[in-house]
PDB file of N, CA and C in Angstrom:
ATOM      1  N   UNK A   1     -18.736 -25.321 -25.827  1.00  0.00           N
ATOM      2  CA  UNK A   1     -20.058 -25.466 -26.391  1.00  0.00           C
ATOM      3  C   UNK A   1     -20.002 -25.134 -27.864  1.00  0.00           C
ATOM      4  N   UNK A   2     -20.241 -25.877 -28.840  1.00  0.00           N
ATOM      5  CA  UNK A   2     -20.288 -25.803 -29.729  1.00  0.00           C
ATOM      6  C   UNK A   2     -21.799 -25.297 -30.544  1.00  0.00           C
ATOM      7  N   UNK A   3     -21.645 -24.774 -31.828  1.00  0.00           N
ATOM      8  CA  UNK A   3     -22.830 -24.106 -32.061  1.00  0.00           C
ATOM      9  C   UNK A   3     -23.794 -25.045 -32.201  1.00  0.00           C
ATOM     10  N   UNK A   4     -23.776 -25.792 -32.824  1.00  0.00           N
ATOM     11  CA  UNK A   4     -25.151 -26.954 -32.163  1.00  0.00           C
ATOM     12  C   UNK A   4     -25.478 -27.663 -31.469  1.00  0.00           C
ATOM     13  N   UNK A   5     -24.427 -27.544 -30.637  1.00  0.00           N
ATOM     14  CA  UNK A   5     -24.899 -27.714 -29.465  1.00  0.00           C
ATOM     15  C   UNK A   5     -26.252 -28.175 -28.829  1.00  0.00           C
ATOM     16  N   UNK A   6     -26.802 -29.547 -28.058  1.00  0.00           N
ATOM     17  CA  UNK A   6     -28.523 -29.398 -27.940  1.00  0.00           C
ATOM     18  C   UNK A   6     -28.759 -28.916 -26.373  1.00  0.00           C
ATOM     19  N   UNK A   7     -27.258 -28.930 -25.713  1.00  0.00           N
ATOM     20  CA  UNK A   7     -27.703 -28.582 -24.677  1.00  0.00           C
ATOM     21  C   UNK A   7     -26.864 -27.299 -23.780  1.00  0.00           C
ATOM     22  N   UNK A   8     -27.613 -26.572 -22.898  1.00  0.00           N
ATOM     23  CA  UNK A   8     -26.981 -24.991 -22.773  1.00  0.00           C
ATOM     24  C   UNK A   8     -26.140 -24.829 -21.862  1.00  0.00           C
ATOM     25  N   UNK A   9     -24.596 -24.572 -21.912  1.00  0.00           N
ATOM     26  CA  UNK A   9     -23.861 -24.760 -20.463  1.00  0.00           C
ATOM     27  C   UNK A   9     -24.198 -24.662 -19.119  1.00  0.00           C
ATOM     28  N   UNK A  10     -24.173 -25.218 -17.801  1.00  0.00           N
ATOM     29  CA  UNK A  10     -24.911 -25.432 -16.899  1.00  0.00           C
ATOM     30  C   UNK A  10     -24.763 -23.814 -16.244  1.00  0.00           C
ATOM     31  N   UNK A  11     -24.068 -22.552 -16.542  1.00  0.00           N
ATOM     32  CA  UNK A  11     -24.160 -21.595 -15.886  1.00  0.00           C
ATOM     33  C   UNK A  11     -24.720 -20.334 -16.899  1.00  0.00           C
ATOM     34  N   UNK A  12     -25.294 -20.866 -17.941  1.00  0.00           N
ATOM     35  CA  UNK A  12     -26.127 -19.815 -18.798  1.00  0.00           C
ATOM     36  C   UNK A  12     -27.668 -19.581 -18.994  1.00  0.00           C
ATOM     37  N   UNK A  13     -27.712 -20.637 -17.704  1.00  0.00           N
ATOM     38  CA  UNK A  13     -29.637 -20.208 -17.252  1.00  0.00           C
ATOM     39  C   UNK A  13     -29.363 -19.111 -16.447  1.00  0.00           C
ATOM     40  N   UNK A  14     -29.955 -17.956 -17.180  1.00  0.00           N
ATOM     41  CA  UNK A  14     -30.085 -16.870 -16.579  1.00  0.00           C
ATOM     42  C   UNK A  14     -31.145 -16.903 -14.920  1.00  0.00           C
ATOM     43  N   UNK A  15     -32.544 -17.787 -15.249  1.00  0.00           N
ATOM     44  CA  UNK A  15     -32.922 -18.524 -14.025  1.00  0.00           C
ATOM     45  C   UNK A  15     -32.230 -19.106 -12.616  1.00  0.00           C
ATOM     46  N   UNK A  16     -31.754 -19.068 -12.555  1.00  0.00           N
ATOM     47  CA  UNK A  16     -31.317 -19.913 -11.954  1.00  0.00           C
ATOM     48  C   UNK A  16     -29.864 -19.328 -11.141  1.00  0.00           C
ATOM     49  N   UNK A  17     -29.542 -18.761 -10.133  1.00  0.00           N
ATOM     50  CA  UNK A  17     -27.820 -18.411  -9.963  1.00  0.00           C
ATOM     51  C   UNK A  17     -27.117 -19.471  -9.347  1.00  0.00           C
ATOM     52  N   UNK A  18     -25.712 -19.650  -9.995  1.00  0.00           N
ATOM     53  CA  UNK A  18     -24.700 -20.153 -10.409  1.00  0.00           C
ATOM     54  C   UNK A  18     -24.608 -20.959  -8.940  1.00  0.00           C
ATOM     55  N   UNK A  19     -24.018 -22.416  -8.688  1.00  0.00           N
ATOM     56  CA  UNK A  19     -23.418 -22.715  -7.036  1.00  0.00           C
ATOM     57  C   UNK A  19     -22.640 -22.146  -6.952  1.00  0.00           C
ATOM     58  N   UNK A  20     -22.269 -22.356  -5.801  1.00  0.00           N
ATOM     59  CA  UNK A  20     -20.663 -22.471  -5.563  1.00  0.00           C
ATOM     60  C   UNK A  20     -19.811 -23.189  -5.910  1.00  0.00           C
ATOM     61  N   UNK A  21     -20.052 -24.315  -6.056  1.00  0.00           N
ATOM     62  CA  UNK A  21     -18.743 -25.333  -6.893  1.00  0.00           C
ATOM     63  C   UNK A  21     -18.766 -24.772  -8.241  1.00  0.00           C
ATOM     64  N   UNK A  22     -19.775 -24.279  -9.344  1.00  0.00           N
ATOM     65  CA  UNK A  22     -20.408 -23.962 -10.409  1.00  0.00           C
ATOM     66  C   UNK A  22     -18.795 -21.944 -10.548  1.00  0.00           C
ATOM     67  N   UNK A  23     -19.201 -21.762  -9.483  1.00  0.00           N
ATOM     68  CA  UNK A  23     -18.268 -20.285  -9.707  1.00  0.00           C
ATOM     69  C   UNK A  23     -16.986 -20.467  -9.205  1.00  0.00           C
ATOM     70  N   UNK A  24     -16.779 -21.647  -8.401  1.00  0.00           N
ATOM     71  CA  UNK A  24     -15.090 -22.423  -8.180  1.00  0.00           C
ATOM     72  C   UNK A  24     -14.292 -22.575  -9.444  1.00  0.00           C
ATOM     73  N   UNK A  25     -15.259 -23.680 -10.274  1.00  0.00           N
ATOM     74  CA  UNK A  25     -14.686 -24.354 -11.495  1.00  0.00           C
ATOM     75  C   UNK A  25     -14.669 -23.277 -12.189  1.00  0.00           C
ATOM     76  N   UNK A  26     -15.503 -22.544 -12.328  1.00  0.00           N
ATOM     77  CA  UNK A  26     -15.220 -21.645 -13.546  1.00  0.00           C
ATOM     78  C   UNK A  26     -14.286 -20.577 -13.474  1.00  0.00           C
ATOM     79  N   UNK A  27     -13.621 -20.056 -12.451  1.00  0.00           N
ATOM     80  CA  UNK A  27     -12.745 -19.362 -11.510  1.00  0.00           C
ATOM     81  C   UNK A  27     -11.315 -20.055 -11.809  1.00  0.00           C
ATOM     82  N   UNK A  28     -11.350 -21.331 -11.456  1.00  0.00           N
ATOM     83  CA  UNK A  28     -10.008 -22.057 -11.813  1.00  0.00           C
ATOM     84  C   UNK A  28      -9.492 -22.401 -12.675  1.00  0.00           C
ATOM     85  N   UNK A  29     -10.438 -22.368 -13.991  1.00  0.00           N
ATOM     86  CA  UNK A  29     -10.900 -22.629 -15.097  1.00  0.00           C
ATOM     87  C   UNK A  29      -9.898 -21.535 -16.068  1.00  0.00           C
ATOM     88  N   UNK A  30     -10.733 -20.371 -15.703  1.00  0.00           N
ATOM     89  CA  UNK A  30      -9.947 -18.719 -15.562  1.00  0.00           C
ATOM     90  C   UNK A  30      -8.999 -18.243 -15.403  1.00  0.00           C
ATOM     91  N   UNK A  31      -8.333 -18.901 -14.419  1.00  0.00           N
ATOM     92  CA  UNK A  31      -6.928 -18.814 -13.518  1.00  0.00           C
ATOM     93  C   UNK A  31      -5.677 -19.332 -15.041  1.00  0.00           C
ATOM     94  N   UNK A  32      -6.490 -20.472 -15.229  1.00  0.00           N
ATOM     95  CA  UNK A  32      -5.592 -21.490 -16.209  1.00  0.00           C
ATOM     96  C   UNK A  32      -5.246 -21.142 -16.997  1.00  0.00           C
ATOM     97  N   UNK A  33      -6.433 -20.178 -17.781  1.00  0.00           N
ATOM     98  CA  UNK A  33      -6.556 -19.826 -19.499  1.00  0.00           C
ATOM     99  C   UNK A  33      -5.108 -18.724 -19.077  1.00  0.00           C
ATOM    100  N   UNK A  34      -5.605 -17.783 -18.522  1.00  0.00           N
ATOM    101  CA  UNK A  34      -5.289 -16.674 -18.082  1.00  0.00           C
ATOM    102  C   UNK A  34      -3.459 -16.541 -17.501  1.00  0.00           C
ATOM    103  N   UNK A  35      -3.522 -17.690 -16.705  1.00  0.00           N
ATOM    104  CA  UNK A  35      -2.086 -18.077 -16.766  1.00  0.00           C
ATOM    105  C   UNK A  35      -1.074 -18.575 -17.695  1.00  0.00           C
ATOM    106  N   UNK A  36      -1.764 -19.055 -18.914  1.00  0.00           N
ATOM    107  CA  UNK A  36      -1.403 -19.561 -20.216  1.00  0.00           C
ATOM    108  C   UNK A  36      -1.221 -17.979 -20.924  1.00  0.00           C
ATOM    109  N   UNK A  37      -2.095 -17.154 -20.919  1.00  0.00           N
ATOM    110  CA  UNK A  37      -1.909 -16.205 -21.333  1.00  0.00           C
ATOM    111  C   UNK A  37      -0.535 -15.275 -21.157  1.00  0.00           C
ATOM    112  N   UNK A  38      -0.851 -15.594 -19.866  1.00  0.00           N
ATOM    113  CA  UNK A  38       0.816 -14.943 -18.778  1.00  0.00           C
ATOM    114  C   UNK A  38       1.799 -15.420 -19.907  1.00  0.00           C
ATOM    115  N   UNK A  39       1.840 -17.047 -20.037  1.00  0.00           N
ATOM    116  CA  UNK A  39       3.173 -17.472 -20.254  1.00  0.00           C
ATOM    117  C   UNK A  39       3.474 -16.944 -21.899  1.00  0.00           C
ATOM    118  N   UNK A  40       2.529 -16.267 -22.836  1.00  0.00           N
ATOM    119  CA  UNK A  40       2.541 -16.240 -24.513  1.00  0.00           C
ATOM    120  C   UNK A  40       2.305 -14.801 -24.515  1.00  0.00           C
ATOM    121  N   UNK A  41       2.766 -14.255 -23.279  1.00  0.00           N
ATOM    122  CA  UNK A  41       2.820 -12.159 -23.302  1.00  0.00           C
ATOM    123  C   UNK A  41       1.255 -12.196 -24.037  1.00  0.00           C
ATOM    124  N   UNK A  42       0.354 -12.331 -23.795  1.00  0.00           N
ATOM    125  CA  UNK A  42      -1.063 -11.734 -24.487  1.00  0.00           C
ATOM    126  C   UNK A  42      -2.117 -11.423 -23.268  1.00  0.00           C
ATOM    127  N   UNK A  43      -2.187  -9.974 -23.191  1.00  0.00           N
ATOM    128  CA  UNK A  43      -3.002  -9.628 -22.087  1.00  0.00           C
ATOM    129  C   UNK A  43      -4.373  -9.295 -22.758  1.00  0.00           C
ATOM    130  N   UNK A  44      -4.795  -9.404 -24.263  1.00  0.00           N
ATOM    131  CA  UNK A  44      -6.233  -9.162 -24.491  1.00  0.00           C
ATOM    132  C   UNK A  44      -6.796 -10.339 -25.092  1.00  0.00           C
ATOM    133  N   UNK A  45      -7.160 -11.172 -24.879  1.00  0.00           N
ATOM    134  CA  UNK A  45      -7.499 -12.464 -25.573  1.00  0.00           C
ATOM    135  C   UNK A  45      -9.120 -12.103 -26.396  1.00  0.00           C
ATOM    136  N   UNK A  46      -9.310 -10.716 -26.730  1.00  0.00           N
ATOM    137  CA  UNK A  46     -10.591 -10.725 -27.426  1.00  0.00           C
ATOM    138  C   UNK A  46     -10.116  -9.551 -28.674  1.00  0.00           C
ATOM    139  N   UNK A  47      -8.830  -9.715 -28.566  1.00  0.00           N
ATOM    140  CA  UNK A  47      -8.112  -9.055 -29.965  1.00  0.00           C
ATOM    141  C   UNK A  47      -7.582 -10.302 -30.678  1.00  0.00           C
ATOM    142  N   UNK A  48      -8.507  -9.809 -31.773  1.00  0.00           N
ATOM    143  CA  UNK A  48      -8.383 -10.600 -33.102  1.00  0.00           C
ATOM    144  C   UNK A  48      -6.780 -10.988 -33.363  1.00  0.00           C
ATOM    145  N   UNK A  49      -5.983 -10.364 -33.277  1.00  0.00           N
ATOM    146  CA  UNK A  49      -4.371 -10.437 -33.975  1.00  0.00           C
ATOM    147  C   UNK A  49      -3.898 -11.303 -32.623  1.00  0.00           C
ATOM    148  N   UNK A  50      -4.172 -11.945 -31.948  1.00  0.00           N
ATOM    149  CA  UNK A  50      -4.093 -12.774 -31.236  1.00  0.00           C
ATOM    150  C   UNK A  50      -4.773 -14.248 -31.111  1.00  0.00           C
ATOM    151  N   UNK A  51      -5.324 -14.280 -31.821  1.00  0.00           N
ATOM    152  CA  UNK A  51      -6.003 -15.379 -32.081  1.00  0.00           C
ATOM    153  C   UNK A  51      -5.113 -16.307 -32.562  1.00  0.00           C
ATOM    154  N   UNK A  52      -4.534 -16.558 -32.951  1.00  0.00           N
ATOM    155  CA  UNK A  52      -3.538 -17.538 -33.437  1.00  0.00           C
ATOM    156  C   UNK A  52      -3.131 -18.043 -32.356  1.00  0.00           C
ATOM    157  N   UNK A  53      -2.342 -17.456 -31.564  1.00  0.00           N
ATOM    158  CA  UNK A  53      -1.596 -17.456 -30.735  1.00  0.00           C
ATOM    159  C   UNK A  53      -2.662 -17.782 -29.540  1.00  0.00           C
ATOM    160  N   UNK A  54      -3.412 -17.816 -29.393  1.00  0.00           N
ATOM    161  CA  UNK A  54      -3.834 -18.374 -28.181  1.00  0.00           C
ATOM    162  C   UNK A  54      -4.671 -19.497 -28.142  1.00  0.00           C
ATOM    163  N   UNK A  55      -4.864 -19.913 -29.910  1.00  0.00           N
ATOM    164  CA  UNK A  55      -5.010 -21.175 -30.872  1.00  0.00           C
ATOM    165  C   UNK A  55      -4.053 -22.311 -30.484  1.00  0.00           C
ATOM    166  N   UNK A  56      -2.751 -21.493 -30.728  1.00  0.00           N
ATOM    167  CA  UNK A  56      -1.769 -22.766 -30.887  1.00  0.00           C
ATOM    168  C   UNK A  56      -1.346 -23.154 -29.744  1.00  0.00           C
ATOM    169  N   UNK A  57      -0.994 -22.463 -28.559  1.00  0.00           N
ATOM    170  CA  UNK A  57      -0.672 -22.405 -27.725  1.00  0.00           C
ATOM    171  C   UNK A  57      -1.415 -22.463 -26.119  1.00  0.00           C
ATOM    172  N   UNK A  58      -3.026 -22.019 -26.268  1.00  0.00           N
ATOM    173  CA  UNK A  58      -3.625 -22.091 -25.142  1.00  0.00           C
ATOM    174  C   UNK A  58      -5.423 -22.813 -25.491  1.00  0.00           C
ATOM    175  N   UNK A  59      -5.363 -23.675 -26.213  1.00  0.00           N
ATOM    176  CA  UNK A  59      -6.638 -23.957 -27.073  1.00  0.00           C
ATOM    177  C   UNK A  59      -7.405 -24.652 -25.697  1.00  0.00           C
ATOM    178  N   UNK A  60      -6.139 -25.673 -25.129  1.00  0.00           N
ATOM    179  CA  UNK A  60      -6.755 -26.908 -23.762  1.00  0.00           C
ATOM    180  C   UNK A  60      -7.185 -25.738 -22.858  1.00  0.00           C
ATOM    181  N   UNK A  61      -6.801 -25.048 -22.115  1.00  0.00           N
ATOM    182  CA  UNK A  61      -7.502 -24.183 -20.931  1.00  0.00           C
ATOM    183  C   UNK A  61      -8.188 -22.996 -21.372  1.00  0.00           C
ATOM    184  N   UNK A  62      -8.382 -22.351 -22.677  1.00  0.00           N
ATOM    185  CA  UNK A  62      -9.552 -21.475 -23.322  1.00  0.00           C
ATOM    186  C   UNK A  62     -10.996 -22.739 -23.398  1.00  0.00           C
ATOM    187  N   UNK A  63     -10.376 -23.808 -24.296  1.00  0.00           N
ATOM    188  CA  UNK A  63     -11.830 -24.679 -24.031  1.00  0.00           C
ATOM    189  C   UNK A  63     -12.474 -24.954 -22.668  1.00  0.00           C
ATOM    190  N   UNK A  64     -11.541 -25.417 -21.576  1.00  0.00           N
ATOM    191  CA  UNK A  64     -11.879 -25.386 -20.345  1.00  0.00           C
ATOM    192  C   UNK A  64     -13.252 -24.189 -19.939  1.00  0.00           C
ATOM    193  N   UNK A  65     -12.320 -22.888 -19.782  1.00  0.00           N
ATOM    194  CA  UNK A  65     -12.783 -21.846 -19.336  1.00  0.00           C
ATOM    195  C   UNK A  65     -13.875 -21.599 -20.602  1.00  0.00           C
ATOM    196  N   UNK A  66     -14.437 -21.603 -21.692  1.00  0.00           N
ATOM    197  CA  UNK A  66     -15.050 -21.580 -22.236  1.00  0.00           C
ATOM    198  C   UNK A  66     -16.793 -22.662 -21.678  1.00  0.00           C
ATOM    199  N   UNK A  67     -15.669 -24.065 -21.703  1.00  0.00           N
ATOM    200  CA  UNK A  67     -17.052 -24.933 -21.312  1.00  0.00           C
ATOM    201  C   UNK A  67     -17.261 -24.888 -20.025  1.00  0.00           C
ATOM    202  N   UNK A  68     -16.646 -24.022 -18.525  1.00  0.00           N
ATOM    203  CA  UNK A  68     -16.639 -23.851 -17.407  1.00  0.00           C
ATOM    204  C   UNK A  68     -17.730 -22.492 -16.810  1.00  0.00           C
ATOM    205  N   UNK A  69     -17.693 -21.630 -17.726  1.00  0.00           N
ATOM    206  CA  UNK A  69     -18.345 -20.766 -17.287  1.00  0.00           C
ATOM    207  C   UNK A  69     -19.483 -20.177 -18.382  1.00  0.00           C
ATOM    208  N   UNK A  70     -19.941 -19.679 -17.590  1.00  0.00           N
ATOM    209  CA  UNK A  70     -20.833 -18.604 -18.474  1.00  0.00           C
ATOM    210  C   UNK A  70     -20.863 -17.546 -19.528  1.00  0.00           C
ATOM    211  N   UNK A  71     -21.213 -18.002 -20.513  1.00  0.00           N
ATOM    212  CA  UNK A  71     -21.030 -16.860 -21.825  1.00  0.00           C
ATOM    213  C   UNK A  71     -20.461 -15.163 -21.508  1.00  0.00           C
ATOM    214  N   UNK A  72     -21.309 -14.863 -20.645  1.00  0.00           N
ATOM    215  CA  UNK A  72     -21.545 -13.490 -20.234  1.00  0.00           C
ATOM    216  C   UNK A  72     -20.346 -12.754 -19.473  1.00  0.00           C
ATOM    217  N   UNK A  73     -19.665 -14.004 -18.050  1.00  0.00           N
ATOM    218  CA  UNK A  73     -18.762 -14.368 -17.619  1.00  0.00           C
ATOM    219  C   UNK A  73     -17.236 -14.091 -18.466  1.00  0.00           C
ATOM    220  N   UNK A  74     -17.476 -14.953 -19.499  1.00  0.00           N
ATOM    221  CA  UNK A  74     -16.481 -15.252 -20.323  1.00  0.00           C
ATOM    222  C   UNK A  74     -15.796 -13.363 -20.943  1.00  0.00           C
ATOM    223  N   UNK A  75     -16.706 -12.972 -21.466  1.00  0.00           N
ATOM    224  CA  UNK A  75     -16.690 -11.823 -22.331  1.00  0.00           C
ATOM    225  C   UNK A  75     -15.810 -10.531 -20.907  1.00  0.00           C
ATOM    226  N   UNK A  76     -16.895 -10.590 -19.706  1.00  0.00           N
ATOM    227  CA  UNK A  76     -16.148  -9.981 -18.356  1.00  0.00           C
ATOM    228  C   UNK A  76     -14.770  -9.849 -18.119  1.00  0.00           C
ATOM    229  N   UNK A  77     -14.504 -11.390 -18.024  1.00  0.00           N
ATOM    230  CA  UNK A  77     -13.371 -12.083 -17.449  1.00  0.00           C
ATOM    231  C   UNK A  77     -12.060 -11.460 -18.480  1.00  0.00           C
ATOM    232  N   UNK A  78     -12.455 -11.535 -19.782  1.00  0.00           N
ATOM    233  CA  UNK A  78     -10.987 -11.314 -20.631  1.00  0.00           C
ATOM    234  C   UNK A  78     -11.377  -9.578 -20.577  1.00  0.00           C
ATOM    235  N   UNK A  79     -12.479  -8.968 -20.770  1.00  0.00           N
ATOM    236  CA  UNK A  79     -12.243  -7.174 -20.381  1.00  0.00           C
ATOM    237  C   UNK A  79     -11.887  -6.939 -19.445  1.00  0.00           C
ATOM    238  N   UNK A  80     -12.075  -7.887 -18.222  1.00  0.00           N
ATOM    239  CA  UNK A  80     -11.505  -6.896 -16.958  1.00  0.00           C
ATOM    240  C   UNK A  80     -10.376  -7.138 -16.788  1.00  0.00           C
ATOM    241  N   UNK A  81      -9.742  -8.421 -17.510  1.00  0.00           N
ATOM    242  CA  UNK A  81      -8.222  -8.369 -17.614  1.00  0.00           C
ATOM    243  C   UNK A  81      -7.062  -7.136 -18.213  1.00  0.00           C
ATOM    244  N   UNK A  82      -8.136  -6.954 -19.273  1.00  0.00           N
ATOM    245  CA  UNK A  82      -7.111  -5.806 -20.078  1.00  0.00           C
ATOM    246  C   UNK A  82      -7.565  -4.619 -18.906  1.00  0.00           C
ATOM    247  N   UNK A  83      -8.743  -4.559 -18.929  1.00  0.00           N
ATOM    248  CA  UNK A  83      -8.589  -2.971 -17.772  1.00  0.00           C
ATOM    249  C   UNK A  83      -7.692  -3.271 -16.329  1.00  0.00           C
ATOM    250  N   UNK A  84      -7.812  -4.395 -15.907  1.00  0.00           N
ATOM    251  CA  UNK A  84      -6.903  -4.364 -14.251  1.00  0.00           C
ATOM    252  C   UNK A  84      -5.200  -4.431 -14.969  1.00  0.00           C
ATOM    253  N   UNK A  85      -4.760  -4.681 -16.317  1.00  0.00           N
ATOM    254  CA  UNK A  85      -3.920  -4.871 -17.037  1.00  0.00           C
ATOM    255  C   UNK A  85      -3.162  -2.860 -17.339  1.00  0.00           C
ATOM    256  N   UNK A  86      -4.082  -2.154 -17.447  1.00  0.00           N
ATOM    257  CA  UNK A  86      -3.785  -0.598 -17.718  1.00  0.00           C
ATOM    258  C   UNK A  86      -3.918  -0.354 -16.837  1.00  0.00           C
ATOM    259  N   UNK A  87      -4.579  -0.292 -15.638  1.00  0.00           N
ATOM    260  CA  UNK A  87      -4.958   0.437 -14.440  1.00  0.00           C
ATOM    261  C   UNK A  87      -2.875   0.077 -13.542  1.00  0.00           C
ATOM    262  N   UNK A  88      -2.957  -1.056 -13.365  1.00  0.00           N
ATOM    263  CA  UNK A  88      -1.422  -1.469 -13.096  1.00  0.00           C
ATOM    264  C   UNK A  88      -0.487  -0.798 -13.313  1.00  0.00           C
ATOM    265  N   UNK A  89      -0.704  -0.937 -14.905  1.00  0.00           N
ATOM    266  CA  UNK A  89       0.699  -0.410 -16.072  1.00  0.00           C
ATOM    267  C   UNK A  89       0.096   1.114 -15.367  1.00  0.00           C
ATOM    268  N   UNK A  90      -0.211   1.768 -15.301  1.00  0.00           N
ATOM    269  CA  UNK A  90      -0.363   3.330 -14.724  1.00  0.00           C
ATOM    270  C   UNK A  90      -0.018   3.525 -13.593  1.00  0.00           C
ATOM    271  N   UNK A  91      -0.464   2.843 -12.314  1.00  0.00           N
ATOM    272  CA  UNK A  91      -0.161   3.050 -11.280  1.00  0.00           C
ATOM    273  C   UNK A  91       1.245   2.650 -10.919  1.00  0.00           C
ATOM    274  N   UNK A  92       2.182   1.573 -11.659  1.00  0.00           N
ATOM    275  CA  UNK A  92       3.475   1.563 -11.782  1.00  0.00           C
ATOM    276  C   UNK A  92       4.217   3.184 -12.477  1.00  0.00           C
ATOM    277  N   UNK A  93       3.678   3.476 -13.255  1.00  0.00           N
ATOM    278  CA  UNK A  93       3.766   4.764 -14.157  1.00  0.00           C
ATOM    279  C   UNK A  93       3.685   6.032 -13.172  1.00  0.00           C
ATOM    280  N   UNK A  94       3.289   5.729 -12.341  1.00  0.00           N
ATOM    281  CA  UNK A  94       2.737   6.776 -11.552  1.00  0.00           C
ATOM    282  C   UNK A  94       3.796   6.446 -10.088  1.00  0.00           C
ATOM    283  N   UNK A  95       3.816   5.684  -9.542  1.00  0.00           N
ATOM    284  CA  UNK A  95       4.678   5.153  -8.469  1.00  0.00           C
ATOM    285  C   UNK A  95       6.228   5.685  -9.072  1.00  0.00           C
ATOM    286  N   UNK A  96       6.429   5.258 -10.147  1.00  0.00           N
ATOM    287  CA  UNK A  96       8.138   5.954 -10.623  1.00  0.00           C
ATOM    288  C   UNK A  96       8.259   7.010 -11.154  1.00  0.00           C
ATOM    289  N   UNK A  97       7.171   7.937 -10.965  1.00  0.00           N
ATOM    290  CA  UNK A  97       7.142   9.263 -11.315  1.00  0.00           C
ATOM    291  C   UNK A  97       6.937   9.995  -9.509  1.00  0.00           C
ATOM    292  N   UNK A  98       6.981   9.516  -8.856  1.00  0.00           N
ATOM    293  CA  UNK A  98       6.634   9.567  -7.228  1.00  0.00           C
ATOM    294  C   UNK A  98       5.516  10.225  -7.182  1.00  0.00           C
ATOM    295  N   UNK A  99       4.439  10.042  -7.420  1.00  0.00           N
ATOM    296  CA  UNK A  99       3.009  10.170  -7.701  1.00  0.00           C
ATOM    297  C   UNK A  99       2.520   9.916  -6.279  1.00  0.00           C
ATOM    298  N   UNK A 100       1.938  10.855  -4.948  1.00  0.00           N
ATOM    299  CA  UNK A 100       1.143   9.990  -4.195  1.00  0.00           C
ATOM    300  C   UNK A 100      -0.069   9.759  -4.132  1.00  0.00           C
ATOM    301  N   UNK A 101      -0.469   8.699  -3.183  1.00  0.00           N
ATOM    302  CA  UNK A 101      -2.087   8.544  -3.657  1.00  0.00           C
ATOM    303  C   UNK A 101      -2.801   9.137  -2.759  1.00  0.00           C
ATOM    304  N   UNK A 102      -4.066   9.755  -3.566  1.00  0.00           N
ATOM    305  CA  UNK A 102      -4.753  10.074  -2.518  1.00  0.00           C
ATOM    306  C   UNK A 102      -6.154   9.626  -2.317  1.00  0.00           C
ATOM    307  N   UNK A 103      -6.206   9.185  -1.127  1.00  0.00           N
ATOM    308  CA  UNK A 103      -7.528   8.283  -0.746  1.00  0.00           C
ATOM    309  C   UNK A 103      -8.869   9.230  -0.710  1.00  0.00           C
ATOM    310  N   UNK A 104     -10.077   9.006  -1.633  1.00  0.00           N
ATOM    311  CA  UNK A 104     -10.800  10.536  -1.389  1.00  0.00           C
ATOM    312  C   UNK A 104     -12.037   9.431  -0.262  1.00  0.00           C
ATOM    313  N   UNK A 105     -12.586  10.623   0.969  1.00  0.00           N
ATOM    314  CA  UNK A 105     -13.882  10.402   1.664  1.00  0.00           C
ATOM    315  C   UNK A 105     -15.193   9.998   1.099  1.00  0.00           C
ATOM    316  N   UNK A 106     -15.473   8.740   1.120  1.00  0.00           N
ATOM    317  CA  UNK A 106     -16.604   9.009   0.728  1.00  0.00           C
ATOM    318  C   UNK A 106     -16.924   7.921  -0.784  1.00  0.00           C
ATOM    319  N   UNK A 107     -15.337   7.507  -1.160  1.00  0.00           N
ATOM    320  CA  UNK A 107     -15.375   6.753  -1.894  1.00  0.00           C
ATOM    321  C   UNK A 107     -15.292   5.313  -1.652  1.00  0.00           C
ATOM    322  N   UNK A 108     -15.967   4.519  -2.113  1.00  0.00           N
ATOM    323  CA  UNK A 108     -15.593   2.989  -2.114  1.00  0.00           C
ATOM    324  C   UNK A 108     -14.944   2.675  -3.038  1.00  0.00           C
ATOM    325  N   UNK A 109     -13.520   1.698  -2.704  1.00  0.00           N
ATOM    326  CA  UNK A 109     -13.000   1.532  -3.802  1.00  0.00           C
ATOM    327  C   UNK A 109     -13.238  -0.236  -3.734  1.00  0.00           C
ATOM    328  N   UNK A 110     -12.895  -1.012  -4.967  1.00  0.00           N
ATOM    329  CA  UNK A 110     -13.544  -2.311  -5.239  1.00  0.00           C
ATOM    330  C   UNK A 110     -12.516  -3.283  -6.190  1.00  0.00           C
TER     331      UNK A 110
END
């Protein structure tokens, strides 16, 4: 979507919640960018010093996932990458330090 855009991507009516084909595409959409990401080592795609690089190299499936989903979506999708991205890198950190886990009562985990 471009800034002048006259018309508003089909999953940014806040009115309205998203289909299911609507949170498929934008999901696979996601998968793509995100797997492109995999292949150019860049796990934060909302750090500036990366921008180049995910310019030259991942522009076709960022536009995708850009014109696939929802603004709001979009911004989610690349933070919860970097956090499920540290949470990992720790619990590997923690596994080769023989760290065990402990499950507490009472908690839901998600």
């Amino acid at each position: 979507m471009g800034w002048f855009s006259s018309s508003p991507k089909p999953m940014d009516d806040p009115s309205k919640p998203p289909m299911r084909s609507s949170r498929k595409q934008c999901w696979e959409s996601r998968d793509a960018f995100f797997t492109c990401l995999d292949r150019i080592e860049v796990v934060n795609a909302l750090d500036p010093s990366q921008t180049g690089a995910i310019k030259s190299q991942c522009s076709k499936e960022e536009s995708r996932f850009e014109q696939d989903c929802a603004t709001s979506w979009i911004k989610y999708f690349k933070e919860k990458r970097v956090v499920d991205y540290k949470r990992e890198k720790f619990m590997k950190e923690m596994e080769e330090k023989n760290a065990q886990k402990i499950e507490l009562p009472g908690l839901v985990r998600r």
